[in-house]
N, C-alpha and C. Protein backbone atom coordinates (compact mmCIF):
# COMPACT_ATOMS: atom_id res chain seq x y z
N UNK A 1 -6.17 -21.43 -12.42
CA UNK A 1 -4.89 -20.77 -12.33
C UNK A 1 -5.09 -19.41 -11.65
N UNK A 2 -3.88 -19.22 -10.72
CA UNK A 2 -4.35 -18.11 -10.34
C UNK A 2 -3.85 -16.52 -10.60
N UNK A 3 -4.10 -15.77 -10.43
CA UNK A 3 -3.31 -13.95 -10.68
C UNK A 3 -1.92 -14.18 -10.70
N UNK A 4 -1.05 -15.16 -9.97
CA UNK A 4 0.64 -14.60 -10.02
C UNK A 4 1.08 -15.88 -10.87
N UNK A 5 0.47 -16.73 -11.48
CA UNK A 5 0.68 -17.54 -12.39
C UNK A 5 0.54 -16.42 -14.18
N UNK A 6 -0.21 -15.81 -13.81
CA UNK A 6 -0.71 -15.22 -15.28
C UNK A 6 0.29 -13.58 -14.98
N UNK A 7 0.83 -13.26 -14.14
CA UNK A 7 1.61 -12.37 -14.12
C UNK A 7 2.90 -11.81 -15.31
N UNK A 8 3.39 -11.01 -16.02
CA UNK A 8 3.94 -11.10 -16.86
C UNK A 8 5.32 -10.82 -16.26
N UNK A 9 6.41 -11.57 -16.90
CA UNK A 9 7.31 -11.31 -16.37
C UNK A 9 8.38 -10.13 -15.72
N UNK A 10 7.82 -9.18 -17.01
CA UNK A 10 8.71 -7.69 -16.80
C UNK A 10 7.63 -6.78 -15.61
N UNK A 11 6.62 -7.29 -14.56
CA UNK A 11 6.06 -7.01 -14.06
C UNK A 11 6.91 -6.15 -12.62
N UNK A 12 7.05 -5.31 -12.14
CA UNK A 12 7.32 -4.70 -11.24
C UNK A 12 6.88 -4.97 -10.00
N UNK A 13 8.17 -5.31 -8.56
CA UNK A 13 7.50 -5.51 -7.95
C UNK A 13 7.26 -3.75 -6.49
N UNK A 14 6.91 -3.83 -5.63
CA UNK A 14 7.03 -3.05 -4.63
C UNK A 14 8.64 -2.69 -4.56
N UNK A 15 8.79 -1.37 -4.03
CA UNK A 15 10.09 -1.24 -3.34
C UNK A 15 10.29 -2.24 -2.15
N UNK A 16 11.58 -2.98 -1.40
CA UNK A 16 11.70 -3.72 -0.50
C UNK A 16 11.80 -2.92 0.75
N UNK A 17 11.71 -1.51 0.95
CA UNK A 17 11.97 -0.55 1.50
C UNK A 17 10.10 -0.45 2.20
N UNK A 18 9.18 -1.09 1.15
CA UNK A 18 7.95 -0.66 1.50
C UNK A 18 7.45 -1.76 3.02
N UNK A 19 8.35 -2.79 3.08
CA UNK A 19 8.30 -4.22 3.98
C UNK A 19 8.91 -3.01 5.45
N UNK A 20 9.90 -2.43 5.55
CA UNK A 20 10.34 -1.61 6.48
C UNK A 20 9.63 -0.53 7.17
N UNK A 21 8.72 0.05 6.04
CA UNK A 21 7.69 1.14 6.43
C UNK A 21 6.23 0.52 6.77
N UNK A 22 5.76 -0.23 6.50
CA UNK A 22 4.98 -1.19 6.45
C UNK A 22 4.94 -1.42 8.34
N UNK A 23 6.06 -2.19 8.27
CA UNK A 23 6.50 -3.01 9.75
C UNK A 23 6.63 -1.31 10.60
N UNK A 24 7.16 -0.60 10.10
CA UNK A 24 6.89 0.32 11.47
C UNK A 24 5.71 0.79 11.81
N UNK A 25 5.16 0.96 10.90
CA UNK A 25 3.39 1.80 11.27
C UNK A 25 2.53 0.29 12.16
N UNK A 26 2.85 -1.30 11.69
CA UNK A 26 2.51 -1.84 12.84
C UNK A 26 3.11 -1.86 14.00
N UNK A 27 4.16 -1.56 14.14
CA UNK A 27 5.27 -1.31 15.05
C UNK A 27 4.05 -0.07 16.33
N UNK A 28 4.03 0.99 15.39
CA UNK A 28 3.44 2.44 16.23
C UNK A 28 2.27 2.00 16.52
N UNK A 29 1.59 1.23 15.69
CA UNK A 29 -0.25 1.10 15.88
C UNK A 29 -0.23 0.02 17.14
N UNK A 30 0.78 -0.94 17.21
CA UNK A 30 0.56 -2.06 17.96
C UNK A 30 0.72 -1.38 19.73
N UNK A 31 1.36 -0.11 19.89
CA UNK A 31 1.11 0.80 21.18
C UNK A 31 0.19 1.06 21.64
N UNK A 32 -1.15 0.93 20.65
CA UNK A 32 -2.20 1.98 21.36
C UNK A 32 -2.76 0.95 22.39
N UNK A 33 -3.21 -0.12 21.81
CA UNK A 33 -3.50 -1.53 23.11
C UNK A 33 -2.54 -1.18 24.57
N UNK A 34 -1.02 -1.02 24.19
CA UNK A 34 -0.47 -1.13 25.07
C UNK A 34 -0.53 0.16 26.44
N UNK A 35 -1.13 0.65 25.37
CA UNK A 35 -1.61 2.76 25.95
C UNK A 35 -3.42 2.13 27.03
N UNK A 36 -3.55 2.03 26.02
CA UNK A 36 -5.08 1.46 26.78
C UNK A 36 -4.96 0.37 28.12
N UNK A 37 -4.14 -0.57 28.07
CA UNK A 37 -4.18 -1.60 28.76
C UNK A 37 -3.48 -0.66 30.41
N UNK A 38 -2.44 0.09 30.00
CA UNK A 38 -2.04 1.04 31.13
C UNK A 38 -2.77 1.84 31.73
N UNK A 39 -3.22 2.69 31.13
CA UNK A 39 -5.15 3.03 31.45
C UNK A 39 -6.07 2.62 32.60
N UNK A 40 -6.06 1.05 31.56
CA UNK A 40 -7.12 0.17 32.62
C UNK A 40 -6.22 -0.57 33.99
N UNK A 41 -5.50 -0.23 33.88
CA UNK A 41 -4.03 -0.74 35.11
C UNK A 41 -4.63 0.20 36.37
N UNK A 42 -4.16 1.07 35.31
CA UNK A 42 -4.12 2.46 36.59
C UNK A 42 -5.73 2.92 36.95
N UNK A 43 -6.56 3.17 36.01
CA UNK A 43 -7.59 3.33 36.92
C UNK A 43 -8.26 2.36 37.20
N UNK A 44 -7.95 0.99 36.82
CA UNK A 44 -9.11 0.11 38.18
C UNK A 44 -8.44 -1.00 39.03
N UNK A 45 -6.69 -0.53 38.64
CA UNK A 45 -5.77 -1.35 40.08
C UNK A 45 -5.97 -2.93 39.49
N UNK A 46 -6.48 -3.34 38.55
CA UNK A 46 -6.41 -5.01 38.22
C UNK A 46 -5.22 -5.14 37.03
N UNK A 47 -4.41 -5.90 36.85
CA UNK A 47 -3.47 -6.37 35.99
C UNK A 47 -4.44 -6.97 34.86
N UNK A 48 -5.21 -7.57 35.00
CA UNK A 48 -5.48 -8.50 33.58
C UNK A 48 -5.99 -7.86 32.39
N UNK A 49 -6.24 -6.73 32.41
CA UNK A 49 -6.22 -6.08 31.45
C UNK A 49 -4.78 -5.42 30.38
N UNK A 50 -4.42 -5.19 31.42
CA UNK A 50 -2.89 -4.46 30.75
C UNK A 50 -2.23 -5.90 30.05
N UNK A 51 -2.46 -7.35 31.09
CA UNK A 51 -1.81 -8.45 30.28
C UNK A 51 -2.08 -8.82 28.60
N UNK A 52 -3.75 -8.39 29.32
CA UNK A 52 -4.76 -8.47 27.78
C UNK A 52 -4.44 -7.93 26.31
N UNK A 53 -3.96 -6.17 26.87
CA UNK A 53 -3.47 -5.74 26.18
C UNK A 53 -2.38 -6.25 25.32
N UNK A 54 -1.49 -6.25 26.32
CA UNK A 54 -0.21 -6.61 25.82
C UNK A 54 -0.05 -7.80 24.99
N UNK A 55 -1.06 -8.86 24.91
CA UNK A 55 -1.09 -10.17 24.34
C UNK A 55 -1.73 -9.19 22.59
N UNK A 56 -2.79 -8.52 22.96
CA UNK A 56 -3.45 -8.01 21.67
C UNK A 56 -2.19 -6.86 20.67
N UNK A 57 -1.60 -6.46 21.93
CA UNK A 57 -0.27 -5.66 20.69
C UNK A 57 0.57 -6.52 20.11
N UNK A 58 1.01 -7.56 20.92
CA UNK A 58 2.13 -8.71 20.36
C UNK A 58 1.15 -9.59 19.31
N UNK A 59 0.31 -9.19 19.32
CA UNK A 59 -0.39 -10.14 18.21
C UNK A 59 -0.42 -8.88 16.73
N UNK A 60 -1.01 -8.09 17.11
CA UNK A 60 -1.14 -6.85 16.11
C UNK A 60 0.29 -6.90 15.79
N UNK A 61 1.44 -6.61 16.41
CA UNK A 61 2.93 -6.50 15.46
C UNK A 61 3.08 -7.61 14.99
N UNK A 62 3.35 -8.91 15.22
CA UNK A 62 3.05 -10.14 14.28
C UNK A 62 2.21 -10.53 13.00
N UNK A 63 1.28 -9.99 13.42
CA UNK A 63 0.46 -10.02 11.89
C UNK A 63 0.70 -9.15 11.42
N UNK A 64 1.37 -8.13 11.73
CA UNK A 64 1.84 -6.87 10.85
C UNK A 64 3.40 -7.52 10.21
N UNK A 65 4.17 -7.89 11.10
CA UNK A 65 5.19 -8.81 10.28
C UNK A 65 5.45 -9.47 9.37
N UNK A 66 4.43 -10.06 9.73
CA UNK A 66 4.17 -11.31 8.03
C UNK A 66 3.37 -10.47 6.55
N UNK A 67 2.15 -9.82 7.08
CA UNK A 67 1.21 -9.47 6.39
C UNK A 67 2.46 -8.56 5.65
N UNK A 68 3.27 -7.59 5.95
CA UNK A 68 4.16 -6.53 5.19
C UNK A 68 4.70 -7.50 4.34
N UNK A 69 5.68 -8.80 4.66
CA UNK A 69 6.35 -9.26 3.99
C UNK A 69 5.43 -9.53 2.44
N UNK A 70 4.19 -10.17 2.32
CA UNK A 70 3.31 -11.13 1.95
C UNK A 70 3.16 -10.04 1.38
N UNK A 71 2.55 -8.89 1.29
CA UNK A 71 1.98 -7.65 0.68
C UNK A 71 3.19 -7.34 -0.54
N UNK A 72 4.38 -7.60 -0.21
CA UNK A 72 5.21 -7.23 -1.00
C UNK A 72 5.48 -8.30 -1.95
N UNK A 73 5.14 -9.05 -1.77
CA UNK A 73 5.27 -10.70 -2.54
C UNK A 73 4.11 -10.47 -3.50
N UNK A 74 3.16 -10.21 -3.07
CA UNK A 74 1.91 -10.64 -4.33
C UNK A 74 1.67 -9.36 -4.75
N UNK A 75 2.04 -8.53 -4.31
CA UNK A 75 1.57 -7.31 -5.12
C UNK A 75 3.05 -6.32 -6.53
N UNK A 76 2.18 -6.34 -7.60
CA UNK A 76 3.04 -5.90 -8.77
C UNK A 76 2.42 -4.94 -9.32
N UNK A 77 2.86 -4.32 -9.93
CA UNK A 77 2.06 -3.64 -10.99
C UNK A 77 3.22 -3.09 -12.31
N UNK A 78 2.35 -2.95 -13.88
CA UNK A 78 3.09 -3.03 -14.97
C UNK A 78 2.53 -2.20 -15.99
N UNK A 79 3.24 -1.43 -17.11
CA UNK A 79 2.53 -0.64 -17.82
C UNK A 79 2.52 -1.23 -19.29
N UNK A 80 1.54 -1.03 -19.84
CA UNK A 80 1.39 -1.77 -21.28
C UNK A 80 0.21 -0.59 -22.33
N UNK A 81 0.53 -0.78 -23.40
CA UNK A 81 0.01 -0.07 -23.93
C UNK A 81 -1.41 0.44 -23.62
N UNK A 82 -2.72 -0.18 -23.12
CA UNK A 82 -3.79 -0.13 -22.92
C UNK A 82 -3.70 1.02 -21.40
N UNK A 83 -2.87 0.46 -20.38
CA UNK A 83 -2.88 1.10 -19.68
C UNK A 83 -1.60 0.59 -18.19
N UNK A 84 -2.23 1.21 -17.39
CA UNK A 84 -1.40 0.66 -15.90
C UNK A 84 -2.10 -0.08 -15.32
N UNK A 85 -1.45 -1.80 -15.52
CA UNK A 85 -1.99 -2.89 -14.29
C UNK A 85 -1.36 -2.84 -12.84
N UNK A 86 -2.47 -2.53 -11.90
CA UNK A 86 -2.07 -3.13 -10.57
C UNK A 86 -2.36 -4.73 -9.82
N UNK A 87 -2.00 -4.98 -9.38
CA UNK A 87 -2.27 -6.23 -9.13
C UNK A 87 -1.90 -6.05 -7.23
N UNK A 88 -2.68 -6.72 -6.27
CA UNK A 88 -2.31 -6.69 -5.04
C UNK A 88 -3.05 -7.66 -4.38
N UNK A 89 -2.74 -7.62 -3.10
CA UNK A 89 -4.13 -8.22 -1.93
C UNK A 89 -3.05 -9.80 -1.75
N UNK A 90 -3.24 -9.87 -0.41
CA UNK A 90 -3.03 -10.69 0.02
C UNK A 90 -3.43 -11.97 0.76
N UNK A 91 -4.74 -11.71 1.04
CA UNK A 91 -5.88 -12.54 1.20
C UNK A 91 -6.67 -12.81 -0.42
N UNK A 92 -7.64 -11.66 -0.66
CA UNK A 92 -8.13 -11.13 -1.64
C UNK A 92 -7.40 -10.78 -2.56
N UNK A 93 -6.86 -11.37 -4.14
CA UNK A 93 -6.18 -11.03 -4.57
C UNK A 93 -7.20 -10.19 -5.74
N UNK A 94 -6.52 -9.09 -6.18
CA UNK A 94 -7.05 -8.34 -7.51
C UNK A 94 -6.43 -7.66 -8.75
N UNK A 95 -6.23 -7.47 -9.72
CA UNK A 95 -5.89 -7.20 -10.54
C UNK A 95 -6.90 -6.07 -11.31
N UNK A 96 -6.16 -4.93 -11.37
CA UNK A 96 -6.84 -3.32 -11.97
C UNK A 96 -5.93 -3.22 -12.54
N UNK A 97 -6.69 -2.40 -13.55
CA UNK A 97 -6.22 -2.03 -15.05
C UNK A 97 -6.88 -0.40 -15.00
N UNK A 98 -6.04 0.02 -14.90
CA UNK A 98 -6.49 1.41 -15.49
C UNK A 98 -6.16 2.19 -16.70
N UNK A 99 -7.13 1.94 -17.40
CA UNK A 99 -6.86 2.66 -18.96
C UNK A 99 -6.35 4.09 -18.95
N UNK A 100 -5.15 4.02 -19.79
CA UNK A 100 -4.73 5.24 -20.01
C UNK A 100 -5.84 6.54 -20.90
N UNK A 101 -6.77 6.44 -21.40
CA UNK A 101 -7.56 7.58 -21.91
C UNK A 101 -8.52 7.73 -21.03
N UNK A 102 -9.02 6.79 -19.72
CA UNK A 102 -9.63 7.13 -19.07
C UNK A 102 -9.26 8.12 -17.69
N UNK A 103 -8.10 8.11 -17.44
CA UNK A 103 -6.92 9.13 -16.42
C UNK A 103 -7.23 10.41 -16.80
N UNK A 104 -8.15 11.09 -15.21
CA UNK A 104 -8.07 12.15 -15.51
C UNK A 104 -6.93 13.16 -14.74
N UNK A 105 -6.59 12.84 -13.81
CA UNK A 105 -5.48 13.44 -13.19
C UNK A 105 -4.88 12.58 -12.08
N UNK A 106 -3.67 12.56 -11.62
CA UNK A 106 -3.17 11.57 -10.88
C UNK A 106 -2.24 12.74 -9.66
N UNK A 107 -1.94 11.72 -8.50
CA UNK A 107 -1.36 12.57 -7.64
C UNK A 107 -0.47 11.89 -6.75
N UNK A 108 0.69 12.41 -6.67
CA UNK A 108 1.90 11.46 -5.81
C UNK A 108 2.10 12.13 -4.33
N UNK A 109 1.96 11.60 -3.63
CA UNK A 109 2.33 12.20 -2.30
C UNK A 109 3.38 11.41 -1.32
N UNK A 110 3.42 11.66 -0.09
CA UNK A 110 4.48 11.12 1.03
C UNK A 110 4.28 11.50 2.02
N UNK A 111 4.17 10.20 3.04
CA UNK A 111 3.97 10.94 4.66
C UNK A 111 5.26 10.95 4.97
N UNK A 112 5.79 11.01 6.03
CA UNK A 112 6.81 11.34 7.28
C UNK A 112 7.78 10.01 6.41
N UNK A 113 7.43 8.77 7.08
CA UNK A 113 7.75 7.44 6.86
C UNK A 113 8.46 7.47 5.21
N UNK A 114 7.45 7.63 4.18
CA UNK A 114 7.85 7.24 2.89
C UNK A 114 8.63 8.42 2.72
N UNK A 115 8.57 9.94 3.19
CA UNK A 115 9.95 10.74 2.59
C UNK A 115 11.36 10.29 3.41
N UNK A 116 11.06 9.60 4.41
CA UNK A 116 12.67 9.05 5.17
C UNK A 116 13.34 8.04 4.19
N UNK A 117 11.99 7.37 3.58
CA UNK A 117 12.68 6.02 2.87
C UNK A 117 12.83 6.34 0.99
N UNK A 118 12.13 7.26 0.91
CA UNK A 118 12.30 7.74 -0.95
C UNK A 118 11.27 7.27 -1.22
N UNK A 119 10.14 7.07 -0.53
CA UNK A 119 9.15 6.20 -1.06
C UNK A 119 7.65 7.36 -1.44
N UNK A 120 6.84 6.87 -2.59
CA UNK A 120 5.77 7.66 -2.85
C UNK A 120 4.46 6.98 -2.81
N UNK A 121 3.14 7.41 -3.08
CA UNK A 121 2.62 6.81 -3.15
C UNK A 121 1.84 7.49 -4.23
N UNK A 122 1.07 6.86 -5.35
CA UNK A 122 0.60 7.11 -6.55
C UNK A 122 -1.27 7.17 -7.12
N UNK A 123 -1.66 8.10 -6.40
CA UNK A 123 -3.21 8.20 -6.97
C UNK A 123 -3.48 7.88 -8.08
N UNK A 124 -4.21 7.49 -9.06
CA UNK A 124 -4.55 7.94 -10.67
C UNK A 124 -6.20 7.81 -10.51
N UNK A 125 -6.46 9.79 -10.50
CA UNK A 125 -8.15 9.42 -10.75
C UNK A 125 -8.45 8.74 -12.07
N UNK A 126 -9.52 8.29 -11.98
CA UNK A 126 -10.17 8.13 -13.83
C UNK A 126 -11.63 8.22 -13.94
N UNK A 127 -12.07 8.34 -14.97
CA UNK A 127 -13.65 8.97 -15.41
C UNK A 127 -13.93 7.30 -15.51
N UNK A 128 -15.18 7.41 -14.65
CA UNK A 128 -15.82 6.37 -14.41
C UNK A 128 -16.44 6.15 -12.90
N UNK A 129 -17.33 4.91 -12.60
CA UNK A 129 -17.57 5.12 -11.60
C UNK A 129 -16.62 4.07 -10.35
N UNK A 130 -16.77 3.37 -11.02
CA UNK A 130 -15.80 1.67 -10.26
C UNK A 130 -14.48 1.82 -10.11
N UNK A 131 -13.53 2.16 -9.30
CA UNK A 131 -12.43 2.07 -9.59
C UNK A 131 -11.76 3.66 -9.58
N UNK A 132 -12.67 4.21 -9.31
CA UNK A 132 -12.25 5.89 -9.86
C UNK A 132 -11.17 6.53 -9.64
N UNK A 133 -11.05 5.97 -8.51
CA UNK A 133 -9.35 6.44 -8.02
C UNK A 133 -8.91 5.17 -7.59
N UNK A 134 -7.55 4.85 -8.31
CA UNK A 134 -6.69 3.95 -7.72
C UNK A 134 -5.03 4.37 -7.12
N UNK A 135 -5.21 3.15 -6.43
CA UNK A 135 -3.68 3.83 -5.89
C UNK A 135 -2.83 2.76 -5.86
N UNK A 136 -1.82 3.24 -5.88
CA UNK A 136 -0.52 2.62 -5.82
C UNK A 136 0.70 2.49 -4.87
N UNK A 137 0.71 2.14 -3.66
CA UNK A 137 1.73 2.65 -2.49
C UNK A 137 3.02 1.73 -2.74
N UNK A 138 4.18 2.09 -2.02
CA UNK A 138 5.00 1.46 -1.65
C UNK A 138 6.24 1.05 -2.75
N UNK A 139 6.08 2.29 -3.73
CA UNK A 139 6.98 2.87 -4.99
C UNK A 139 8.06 3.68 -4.61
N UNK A 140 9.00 4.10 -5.03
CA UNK A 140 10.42 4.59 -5.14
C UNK A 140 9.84 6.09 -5.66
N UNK A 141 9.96 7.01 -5.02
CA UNK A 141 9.59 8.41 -5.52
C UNK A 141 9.93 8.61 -6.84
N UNK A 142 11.07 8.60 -7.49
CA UNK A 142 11.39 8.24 -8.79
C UNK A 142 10.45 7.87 -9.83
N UNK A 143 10.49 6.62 -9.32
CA UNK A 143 9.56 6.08 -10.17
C UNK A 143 8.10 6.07 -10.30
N UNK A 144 7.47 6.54 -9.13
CA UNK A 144 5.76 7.47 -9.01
C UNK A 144 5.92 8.40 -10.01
N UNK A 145 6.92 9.61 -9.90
CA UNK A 145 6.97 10.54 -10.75
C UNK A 145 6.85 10.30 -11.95
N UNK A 146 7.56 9.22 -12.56
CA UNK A 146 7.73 8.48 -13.74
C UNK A 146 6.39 8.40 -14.28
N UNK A 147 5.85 6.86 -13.51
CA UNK A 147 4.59 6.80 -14.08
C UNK A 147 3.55 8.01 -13.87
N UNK A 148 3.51 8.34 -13.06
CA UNK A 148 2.66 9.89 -13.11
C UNK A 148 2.74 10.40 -14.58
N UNK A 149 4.08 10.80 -15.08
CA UNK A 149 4.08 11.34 -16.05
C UNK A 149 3.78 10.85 -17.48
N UNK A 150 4.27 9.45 -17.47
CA UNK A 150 3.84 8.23 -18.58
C UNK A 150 2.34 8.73 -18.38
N UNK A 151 1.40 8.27 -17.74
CA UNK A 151 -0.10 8.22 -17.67
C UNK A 151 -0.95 9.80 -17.75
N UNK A 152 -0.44 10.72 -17.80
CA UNK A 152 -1.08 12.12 -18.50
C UNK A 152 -0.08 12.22 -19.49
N UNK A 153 0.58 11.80 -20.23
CA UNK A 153 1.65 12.15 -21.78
C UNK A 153 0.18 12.46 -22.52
N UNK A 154 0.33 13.58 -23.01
CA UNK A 154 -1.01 14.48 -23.72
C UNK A 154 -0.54 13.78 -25.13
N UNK A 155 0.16 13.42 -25.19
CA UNK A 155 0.44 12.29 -27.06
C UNK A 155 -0.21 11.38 -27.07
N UNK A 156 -0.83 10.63 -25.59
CA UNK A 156 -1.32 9.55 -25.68
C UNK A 156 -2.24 9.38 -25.37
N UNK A 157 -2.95 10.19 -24.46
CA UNK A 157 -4.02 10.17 -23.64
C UNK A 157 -4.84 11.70 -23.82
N UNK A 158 -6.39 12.03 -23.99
CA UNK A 158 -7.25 13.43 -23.88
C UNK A 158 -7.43 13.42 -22.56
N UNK A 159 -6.79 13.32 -21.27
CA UNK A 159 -6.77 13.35 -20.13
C UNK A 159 -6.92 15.00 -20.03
N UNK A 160 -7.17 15.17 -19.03
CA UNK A 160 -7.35 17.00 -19.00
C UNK A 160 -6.90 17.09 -17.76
């Protein structure tokens, strides 16, 4: 059986907002081929490169297409007394647990992209060596803040 069979129901999924931000950064990345291939146009006068290119960006935004959708499908994460499960990967699937007494400080941030869309993304260091920092992208600023604050509650956790 596999990870989204054993998933619990009240499990959380991604914002659908994260499939939009997702698709643009392949959107921007899938240019640079197209930057390069112009390059090799212009300084050595042959086309088959720039075609080259252009086949390798239309491939890079396509697998960026699907892969966003798919990323948002298998990846959840949920809080339970022990601690905060993440669960992700779309090839590789994994499931982390980060114990709440092991959190030593956590950190929410936002590039350009996720403050247009309300979106955060959620560090939580922890004492240990495996796992030490995990993260969490493609959350509702809201709700980063939230769990941020659930996971250092000094009632529950000697987090420092």
């Amino acid at each position: 059986m596999g990870l989204l069979e054993n998933t619990p129901e009240y499990a959380n999924k991604l914002s659908p907002k994260s499939i939009i931000t997702a698709r643009i950064v392949f959107a921007i990345v899938s240019i640079i081929p197209i930057a390069v291939g112009v390059f090799a146009r212009v300084s050595s006068g042959n086309w088959y490169p720039l075609f080259i290119m252009l086949g390798v960006a239309v491939l890079i935004f396509l697998v960026g297409f699907v892969y966003s959708k798919k990323r948002y499908q298998y990846s959840r994460w949920w809080y339970e007394n022990e601690g905060l499960y993440i669960q992700k990967g779309v090839v590789w699937r994994r499931r982390i647990l980060v114990p709440q007494n092991r959190v030593q400080h956590t950190d929410v941030s936002q590039g350009p992209l996720e403050r247009k869309y309300t979106l955060a993304h959620l560090k939580v260091h922890t004492a240990g060596t495996k796992d030490s920092s995990v993260e969490l992208s493609g959350i509702e600023l809201e709700v980063a803040n939230k769990l941020r604050d659930r996971l250092i509650d000094k009632d529950k956790t000697d987090a420092v």
